[in-house]
C-alpha atoms as a PDB file:
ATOM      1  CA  UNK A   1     186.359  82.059  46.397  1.00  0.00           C
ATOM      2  CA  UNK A   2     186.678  78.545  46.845  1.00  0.00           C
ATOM      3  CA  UNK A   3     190.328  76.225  46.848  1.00  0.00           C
ATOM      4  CA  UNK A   4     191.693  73.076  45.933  1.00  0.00           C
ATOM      5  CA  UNK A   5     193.950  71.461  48.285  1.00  0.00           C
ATOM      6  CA  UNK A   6     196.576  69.318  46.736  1.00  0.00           C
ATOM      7  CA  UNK A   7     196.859  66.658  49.593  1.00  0.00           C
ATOM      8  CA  UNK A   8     200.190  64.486  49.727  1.00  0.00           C
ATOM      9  CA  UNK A   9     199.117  61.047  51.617  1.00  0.00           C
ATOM     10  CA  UNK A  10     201.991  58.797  53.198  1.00  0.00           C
ATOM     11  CA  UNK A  11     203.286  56.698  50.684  1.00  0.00           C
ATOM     12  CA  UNK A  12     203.627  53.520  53.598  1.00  0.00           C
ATOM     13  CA  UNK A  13     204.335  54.799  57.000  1.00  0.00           C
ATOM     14  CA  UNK A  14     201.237  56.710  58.562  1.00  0.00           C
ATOM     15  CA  UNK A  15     203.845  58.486  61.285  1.00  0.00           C
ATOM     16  CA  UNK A  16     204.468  60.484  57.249  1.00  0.00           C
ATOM     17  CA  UNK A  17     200.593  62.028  57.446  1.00  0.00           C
ATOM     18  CA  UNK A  18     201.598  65.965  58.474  1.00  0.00           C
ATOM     19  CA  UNK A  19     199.468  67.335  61.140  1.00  0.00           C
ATOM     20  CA  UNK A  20     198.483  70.023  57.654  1.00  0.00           C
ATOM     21  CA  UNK A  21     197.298  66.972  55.856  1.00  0.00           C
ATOM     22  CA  UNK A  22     194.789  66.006  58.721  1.00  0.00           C
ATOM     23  CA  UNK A  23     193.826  69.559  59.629  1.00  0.00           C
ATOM     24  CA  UNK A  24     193.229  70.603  56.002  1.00  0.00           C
ATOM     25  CA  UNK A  25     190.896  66.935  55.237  1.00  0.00           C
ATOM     26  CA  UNK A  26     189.399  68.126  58.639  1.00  0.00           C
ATOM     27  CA  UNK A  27     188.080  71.149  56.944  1.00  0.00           C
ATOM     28  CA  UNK A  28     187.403  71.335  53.581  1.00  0.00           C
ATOM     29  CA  UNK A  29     183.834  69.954  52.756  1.00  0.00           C
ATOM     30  CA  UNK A  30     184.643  66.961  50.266  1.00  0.00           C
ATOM     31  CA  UNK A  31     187.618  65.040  49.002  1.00  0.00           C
ATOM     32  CA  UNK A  32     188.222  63.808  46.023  1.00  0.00           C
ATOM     33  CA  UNK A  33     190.006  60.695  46.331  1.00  0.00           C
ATOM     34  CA  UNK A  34     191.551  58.340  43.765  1.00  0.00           C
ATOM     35  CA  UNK A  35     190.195  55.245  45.517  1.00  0.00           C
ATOM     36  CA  UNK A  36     187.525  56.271  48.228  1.00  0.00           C
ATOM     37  CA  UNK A  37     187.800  52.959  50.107  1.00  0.00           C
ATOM     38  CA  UNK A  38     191.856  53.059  50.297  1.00  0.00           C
ATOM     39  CA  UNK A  39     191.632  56.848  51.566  1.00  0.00           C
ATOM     40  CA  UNK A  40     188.522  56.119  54.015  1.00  0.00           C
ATOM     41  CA  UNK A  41     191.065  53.819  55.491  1.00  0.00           C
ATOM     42  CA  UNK A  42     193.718  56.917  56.160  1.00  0.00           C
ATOM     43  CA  UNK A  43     190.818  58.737  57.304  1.00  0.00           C
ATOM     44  CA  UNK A  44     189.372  56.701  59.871  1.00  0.00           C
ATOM     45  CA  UNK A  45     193.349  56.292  61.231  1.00  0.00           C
ATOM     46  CA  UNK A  46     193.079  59.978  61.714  1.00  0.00           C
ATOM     47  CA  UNK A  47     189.721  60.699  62.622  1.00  0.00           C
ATOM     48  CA  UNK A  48     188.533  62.207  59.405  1.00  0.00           C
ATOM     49  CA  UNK A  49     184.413  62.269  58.591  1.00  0.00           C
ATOM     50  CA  UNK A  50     184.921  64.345  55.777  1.00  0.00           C
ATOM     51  CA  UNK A  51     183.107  63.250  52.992  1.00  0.00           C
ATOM     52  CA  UNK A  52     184.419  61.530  49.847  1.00  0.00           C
ATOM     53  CA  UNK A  53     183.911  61.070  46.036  1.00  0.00           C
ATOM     54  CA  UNK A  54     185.863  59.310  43.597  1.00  0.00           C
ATOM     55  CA  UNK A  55     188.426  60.981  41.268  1.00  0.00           C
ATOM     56  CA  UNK A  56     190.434  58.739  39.180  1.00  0.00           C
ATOM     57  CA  UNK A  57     192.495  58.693  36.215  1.00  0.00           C
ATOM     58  CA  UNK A  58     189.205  56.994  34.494  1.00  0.00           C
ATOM     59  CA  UNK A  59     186.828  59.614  35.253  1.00  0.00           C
ATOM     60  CA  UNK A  60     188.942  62.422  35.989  1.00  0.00           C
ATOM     61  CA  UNK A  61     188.236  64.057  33.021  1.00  0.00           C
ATOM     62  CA  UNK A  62     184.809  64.397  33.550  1.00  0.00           C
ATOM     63  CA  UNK A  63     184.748  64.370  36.923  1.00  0.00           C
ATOM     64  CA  UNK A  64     187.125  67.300  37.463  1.00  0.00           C
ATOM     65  CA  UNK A  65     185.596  69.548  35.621  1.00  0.00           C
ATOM     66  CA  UNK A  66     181.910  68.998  37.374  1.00  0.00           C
ATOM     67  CA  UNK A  67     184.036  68.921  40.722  1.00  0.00           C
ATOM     68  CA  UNK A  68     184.893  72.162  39.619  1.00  0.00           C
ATOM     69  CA  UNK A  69     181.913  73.301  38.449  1.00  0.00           C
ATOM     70  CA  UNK A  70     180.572  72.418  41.876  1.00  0.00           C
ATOM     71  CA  UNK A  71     183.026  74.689  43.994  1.00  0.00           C
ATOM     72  CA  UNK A  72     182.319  77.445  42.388  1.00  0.00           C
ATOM     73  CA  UNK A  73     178.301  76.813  42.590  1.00  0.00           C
ATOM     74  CA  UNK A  74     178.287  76.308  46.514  1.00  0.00           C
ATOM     75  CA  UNK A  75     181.385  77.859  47.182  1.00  0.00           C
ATOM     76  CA  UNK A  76     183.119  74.948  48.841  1.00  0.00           C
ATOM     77  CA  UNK A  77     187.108  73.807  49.474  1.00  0.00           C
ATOM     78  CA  UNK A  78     187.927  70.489  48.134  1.00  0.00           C
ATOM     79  CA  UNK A  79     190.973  68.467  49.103  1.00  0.00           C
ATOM     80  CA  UNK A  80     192.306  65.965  46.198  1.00  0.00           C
ATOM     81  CA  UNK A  81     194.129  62.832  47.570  1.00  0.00           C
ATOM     82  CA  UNK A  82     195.746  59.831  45.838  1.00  0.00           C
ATOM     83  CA  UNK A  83     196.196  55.849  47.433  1.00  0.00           C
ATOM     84  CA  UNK A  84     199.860  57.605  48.354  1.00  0.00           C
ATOM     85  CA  UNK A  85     201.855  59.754  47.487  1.00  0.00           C
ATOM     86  CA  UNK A  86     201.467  63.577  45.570  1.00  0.00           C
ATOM     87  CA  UNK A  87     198.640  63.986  43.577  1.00  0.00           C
ATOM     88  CA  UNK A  88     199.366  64.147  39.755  1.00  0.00           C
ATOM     89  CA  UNK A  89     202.801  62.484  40.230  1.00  0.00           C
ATOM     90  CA  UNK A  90     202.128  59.401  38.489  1.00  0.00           C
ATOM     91  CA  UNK A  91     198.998  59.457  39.940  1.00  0.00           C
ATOM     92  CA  UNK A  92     195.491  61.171  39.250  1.00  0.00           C
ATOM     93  CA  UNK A  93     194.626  64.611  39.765  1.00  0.00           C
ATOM     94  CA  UNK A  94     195.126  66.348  36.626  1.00  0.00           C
ATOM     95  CA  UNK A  95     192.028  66.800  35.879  1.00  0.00           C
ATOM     96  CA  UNK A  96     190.920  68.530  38.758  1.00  0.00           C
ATOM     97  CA  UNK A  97     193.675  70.790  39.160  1.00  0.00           C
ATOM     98  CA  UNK A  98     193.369  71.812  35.368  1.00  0.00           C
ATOM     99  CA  UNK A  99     189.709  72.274  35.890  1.00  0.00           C
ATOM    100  CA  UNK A 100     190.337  74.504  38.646  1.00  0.00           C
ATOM    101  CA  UNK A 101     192.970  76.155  37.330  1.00  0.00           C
ATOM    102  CA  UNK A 102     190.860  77.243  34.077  1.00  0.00           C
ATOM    103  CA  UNK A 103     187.941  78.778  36.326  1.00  0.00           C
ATOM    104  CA  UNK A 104     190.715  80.386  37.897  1.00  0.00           C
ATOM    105  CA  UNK A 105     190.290  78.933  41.585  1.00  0.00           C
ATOM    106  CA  UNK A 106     193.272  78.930  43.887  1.00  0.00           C
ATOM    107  CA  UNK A 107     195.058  75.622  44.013  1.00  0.00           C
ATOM    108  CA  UNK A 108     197.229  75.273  46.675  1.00  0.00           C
ATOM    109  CA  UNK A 109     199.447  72.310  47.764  1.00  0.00           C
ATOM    110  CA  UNK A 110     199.995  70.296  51.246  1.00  0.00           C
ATOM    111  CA  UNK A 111     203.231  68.671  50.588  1.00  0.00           C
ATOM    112  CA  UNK A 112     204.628  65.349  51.773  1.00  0.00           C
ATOM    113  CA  UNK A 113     205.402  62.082  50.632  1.00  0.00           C
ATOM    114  CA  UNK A 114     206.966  61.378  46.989  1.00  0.00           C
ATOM    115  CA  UNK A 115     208.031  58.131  46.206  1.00  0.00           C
ATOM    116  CA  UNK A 116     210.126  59.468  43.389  1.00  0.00           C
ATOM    117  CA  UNK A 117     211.588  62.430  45.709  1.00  0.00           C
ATOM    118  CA  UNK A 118     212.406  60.083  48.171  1.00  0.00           C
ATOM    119  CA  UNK A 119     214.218  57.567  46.136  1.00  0.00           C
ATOM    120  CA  UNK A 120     216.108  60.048  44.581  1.00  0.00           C
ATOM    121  CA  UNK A 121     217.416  61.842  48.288  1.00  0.00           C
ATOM    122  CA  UNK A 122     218.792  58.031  48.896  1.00  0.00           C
ATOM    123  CA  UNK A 123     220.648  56.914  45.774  1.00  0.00           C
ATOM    124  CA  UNK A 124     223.584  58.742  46.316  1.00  0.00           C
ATOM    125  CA  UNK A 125     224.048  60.197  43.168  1.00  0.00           C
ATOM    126  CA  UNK A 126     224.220  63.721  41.968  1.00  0.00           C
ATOM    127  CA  UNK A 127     220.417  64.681  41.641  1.00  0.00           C
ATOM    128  CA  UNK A 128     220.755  68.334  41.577  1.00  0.00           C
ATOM    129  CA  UNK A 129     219.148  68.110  38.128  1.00  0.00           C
ATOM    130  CA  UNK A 130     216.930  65.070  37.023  1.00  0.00           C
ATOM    131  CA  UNK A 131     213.822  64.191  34.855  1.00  0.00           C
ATOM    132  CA  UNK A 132     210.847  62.110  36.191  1.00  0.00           C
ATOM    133  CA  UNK A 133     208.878  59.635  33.626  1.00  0.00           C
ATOM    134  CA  UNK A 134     206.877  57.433  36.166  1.00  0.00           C
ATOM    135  CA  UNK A 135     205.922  54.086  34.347  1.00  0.00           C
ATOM    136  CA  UNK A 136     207.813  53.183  31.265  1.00  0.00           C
ATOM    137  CA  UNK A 137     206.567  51.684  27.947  1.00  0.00           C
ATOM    138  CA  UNK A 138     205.845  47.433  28.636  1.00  0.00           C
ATOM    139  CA  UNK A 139     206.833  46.324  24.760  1.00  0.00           C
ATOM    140  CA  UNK A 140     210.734  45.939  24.588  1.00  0.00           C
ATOM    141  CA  UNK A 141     210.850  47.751  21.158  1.00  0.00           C
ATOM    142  CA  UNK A 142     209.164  51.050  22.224  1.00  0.00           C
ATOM    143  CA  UNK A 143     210.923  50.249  25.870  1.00  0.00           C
ATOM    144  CA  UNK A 144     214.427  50.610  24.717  1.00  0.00           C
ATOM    145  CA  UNK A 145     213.645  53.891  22.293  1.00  0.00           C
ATOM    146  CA  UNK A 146     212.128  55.313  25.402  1.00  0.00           C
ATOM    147  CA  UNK A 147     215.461  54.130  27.907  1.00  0.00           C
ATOM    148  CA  UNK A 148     217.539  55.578  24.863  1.00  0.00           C
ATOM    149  CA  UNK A 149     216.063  58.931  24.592  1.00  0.00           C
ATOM    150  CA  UNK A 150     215.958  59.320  28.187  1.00  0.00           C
ATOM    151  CA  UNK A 151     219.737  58.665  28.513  1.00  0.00           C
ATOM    152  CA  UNK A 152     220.436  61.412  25.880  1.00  0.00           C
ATOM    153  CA  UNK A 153     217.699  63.803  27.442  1.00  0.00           C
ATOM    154  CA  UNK A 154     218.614  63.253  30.979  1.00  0.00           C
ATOM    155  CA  UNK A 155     222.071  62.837  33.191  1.00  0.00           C
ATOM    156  CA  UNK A 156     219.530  61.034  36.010  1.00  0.00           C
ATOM    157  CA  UNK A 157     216.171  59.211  35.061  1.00  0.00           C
ATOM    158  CA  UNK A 158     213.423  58.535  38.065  1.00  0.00           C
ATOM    159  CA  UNK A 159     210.897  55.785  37.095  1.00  0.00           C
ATOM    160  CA  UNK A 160     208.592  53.667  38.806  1.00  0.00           C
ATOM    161  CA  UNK A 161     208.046  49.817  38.016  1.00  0.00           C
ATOM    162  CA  UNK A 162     205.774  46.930  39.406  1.00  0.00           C
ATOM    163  CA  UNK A 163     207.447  44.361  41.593  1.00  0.00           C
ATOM    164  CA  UNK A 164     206.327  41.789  38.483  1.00  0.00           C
ATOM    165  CA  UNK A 165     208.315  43.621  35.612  1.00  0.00           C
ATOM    166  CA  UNK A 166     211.552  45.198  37.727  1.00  0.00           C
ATOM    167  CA  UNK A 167     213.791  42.571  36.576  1.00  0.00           C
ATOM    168  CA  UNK A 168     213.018  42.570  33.062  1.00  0.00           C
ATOM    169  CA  UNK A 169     212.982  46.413  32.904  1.00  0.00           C
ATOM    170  CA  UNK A 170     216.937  46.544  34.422  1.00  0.00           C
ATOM    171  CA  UNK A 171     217.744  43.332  32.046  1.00  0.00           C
ATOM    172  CA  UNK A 172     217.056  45.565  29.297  1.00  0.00           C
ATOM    173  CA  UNK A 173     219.044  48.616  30.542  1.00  0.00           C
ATOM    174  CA  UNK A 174     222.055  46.295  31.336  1.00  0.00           C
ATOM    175  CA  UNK A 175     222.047  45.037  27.567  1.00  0.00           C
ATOM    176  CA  UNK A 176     221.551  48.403  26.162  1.00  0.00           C
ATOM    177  CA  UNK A 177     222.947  50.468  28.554  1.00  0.00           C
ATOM    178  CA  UNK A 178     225.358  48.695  30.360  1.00  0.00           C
ATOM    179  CA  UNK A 179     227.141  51.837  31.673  1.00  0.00           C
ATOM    180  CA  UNK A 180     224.068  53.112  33.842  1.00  0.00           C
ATOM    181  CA  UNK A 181     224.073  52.743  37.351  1.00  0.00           C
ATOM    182  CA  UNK A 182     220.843  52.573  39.321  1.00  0.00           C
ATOM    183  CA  UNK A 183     219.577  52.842  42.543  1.00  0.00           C
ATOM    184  CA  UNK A 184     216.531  50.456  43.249  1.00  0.00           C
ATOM    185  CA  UNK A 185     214.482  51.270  45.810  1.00  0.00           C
ATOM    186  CA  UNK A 186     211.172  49.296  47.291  1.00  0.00           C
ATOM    187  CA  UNK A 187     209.034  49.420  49.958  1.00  0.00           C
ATOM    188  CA  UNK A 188     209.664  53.064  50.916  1.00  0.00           C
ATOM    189  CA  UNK A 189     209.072  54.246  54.249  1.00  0.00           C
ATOM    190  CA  UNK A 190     207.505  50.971  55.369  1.00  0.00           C
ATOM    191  CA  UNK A 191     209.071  48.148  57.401  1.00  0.00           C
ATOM    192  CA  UNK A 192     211.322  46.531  54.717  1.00  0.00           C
ATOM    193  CA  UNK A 193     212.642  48.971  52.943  1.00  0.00           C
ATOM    194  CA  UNK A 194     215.614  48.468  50.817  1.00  0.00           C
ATOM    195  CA  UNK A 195     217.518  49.832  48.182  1.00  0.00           C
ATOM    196  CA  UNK A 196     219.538  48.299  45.917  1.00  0.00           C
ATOM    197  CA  UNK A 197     222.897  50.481  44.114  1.00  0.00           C
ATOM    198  CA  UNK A 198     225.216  49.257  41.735  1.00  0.00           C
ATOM    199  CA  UNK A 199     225.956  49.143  38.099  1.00  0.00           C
ATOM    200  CA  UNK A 200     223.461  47.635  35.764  1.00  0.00           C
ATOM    201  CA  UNK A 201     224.082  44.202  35.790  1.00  0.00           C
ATOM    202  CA  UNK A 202     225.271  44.184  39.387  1.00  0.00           C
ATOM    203  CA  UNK A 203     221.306  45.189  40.475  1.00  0.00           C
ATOM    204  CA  UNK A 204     220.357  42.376  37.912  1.00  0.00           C
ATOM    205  CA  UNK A 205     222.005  40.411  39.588  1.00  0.00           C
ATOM    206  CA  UNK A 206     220.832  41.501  43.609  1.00  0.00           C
ATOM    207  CA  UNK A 207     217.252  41.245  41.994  1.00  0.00           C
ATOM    208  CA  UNK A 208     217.704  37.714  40.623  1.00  0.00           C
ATOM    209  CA  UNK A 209     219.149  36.539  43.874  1.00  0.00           C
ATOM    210  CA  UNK A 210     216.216  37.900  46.095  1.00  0.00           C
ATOM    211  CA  UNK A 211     213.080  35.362  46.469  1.00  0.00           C
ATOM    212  CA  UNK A 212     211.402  38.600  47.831  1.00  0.00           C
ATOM    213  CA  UNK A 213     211.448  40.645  44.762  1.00  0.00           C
ATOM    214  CA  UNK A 214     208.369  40.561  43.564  1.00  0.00           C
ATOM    215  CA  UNK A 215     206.425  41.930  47.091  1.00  0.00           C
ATOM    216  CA  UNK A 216     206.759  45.438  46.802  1.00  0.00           C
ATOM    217  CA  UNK A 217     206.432  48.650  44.298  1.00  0.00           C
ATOM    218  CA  UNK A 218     209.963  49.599  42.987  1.00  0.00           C
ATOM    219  CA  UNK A 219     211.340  53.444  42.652  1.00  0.00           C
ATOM    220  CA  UNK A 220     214.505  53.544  39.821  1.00  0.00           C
ATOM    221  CA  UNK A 221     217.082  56.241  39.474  1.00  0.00           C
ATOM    222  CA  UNK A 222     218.809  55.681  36.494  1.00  0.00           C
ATOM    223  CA  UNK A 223     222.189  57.797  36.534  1.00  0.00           C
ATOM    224  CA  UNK A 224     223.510  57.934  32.940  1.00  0.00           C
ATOM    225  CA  UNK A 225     226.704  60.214  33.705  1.00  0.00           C
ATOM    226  CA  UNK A 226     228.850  57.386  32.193  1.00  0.00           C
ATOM    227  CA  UNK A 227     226.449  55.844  29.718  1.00  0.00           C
ATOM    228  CA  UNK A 228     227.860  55.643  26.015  1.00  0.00           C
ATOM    229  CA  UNK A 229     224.794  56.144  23.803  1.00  0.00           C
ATOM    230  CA  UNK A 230     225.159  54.500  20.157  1.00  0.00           C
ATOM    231  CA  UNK A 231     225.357  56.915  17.606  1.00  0.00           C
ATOM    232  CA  UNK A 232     222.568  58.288  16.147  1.00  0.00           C
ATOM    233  CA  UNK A 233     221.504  57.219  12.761  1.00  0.00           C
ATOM    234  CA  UNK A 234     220.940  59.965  10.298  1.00  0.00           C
ATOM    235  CA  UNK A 235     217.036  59.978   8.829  1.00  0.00           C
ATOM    236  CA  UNK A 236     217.792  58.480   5.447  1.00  0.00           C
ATOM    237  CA  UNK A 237     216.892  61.462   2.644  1.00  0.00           C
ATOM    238  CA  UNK A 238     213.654  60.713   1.068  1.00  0.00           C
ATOM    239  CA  UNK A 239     213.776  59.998  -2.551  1.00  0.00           C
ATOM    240  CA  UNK A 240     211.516  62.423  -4.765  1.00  0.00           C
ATOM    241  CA  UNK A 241     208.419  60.087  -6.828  1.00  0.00           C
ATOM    242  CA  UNK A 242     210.680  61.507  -9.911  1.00  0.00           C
ATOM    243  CA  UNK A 243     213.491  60.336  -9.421  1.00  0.00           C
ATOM    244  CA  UNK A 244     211.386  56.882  -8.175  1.00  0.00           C
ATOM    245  CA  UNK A 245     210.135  57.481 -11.619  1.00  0.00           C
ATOM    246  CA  UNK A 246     213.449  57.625 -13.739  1.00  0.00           C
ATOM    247  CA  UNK A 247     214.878  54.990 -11.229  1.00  0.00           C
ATOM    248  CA  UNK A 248     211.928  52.379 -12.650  1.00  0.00           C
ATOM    249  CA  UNK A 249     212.281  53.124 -16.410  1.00  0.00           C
ATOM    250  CA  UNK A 250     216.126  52.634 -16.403  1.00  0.00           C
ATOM    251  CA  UNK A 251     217.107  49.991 -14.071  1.00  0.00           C
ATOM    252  CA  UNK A 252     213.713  47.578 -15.704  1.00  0.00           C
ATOM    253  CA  UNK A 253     213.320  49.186 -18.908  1.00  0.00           C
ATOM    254  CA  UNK A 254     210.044  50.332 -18.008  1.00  0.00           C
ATOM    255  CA  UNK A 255     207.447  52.723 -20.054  1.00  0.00           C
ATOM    256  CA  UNK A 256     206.496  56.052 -18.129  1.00  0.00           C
ATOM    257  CA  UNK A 257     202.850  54.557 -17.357  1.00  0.00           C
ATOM    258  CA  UNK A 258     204.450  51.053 -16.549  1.00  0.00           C
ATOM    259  CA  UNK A 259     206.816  52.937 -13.920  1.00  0.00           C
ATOM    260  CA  UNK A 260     203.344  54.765 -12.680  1.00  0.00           C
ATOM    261  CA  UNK A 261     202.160  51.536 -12.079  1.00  0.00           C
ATOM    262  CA  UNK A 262     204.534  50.310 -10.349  1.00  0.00           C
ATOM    263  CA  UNK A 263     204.855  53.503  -8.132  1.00  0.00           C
ATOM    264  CA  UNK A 264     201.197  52.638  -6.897  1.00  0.00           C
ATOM    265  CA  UNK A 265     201.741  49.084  -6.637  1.00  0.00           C
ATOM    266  CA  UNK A 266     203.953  49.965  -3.869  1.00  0.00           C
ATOM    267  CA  UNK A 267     202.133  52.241  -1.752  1.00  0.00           C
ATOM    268  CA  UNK A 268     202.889  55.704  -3.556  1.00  0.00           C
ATOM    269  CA  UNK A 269     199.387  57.692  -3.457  1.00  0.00           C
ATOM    270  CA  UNK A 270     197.955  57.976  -7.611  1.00  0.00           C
ATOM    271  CA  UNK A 271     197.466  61.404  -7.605  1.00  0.00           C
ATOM    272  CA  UNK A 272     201.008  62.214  -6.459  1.00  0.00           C
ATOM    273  CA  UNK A 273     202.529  60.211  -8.674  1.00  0.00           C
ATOM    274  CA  UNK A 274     200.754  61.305 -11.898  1.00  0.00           C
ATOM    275  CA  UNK A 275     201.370  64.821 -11.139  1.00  0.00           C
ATOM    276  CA  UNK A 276     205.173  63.665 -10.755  1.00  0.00           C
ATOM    277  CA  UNK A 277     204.855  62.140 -14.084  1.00  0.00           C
ATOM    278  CA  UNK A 278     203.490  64.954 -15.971  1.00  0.00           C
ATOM    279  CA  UNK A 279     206.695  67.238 -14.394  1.00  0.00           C
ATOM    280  CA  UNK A 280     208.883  64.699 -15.556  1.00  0.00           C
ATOM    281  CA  UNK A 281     206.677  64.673 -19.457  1.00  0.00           C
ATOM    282  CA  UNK A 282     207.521  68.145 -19.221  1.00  0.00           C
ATOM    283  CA  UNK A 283     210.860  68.239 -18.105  1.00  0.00           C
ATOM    284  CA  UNK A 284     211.712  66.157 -20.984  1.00  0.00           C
ATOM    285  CA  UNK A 285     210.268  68.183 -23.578  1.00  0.00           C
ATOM    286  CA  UNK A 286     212.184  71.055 -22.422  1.00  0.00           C
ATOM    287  CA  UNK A 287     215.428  69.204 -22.544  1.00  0.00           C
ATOM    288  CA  UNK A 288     214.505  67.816 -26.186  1.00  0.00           C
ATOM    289  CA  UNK A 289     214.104  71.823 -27.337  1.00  0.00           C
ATOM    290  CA  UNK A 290     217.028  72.777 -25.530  1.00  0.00           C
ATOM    291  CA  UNK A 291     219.072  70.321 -27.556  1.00  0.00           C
ATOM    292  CA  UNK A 292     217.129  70.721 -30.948  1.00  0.00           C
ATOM    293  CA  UNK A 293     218.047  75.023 -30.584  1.00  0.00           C
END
């Protein structure tokens, strides 16, 4: 039966590759990588012929399935790699592994690197239980719902963020969140590393100050312990086409059909509202018998 290696990659320093990683790329008769040039690259470091194909989060859905399809046909191991990092942690390899997983062949993992894992082991805050969302939403409407559900969801938040958009994405958390501490990180495992801790506005702050910012991919841990979240506003009760109805006629003196009208006018579907109208005709027939008896 063949297997799929889940292949961690060093996420900057090649002293990270495990001697697993090389002997399992050593042996397994293709790799699926996300970008075939960047892991030919790793491979030639290490001495690696093995052959590749691409896997990506473009094709991945198509691809893993044939990949698949192709193990089981010629009986072959297949190693799945990413640029760095763990596969399928904000990064491809679903595909595959769910292919694989639904012909039921044995996926097995070759740990290493996480860029998440490893910013989190630094930050110094309590991390025994977090929740990973990789990139966050780019509009600032959608941006703060997301930041604001994660702070109620989560006591501590891992994202990742380009080196172009890491200051605005703490600006916002300091205006909405001003209570959440973070621990930047960038440039893990390589040269010039550095991490950045402090409250909110404090990080804004070491971020604006830095001309270097914008060279390296950031890794966030957002610890909301502290944070006071807004209250909650309760979903407002939604108004029955009826009482819409009886709300028309008395407030603009309105007929029945003119209040219909105006019902559709605004956006209320015809059909609903003339099947509201005929249970209000008949309500108020049986409240004219009930006073005639």
């Amino acid at each position: 039966m063949p297997v799929l290696y889940v292949v961690a990659t060093p996420i900057g320093n090649l002293s990270d590759m495990t001697q697993r990683s090389i002997d399992t790329l050593k042996s397994v008769a293709l790799i699926a990588a996300e970008d075939t040039r960047v892991t030919k690259k790793l491979l030639n470091v290490f001495g690696i012929d093995t052959p590749l194909t691409s896997c990506h989060q473009h094709n991945e859905d198509t691809k893993g399935a044939w990949l698949a399809d192709k193990m089981l046909a010629e009986g072959i191991d297949v190693a799945v790699t990413t640029d760095a990092g763990t596969p399928c942690i904000s990064d491809p390899g679903y595909g595959l592994v769910k292919a694989c997983v639904e012909r039921g062949i044995e996926v097995i993992p070759v740990p290493g690197c996480c860029a998440a894992v490893s910013a989190l082991s630094v930050s110094g805050f309590d991390t025994r239980e977090f929740a990973f969302y990789g990139f966050l939403p780019r509009e600032k409407k959608d941006l703060r719902e997301k930041l604001l559900s994660m702070a109620r969801q989560a006591a501590v938040a891992a994202v990742h963020e380009s080196p172009y958009r890491v200051t605005e994405l703490v600006e916002v958390i300091a205006g909405l969140l001003p209570e959440t501490r973070i621990s930047a990180s960038c440039d893990l495992t390589k040269l010039h590393e550095k991490t950045i801790r402090g409250m909110a506005d404090e990080v804004l702050a070491a971020l604006r100050d830095n001309p270097k910012t914008e060279k390296g991919e950031y890794c966030l841990i957002l610890d909301f312990h502290d944070v006071k979240l807004p209250e909650e506003k309760a979903p407002a009760a939604e108004v029955s086409l009826e009482a819409q109805l009886v709300e028309q006629m008395l407030q603009n003196g309105l007929s029945l059909r003119d209040a219909q009208n105006e019902l559709v006018l605004s956006g209320a579907k015809k059909n609903a509202v003339k099947q509201a109208a005929l249970r209000l005709k008949k309500l108020f027939i049986q409240e004219d018998e009930a006073c005639e008896s």
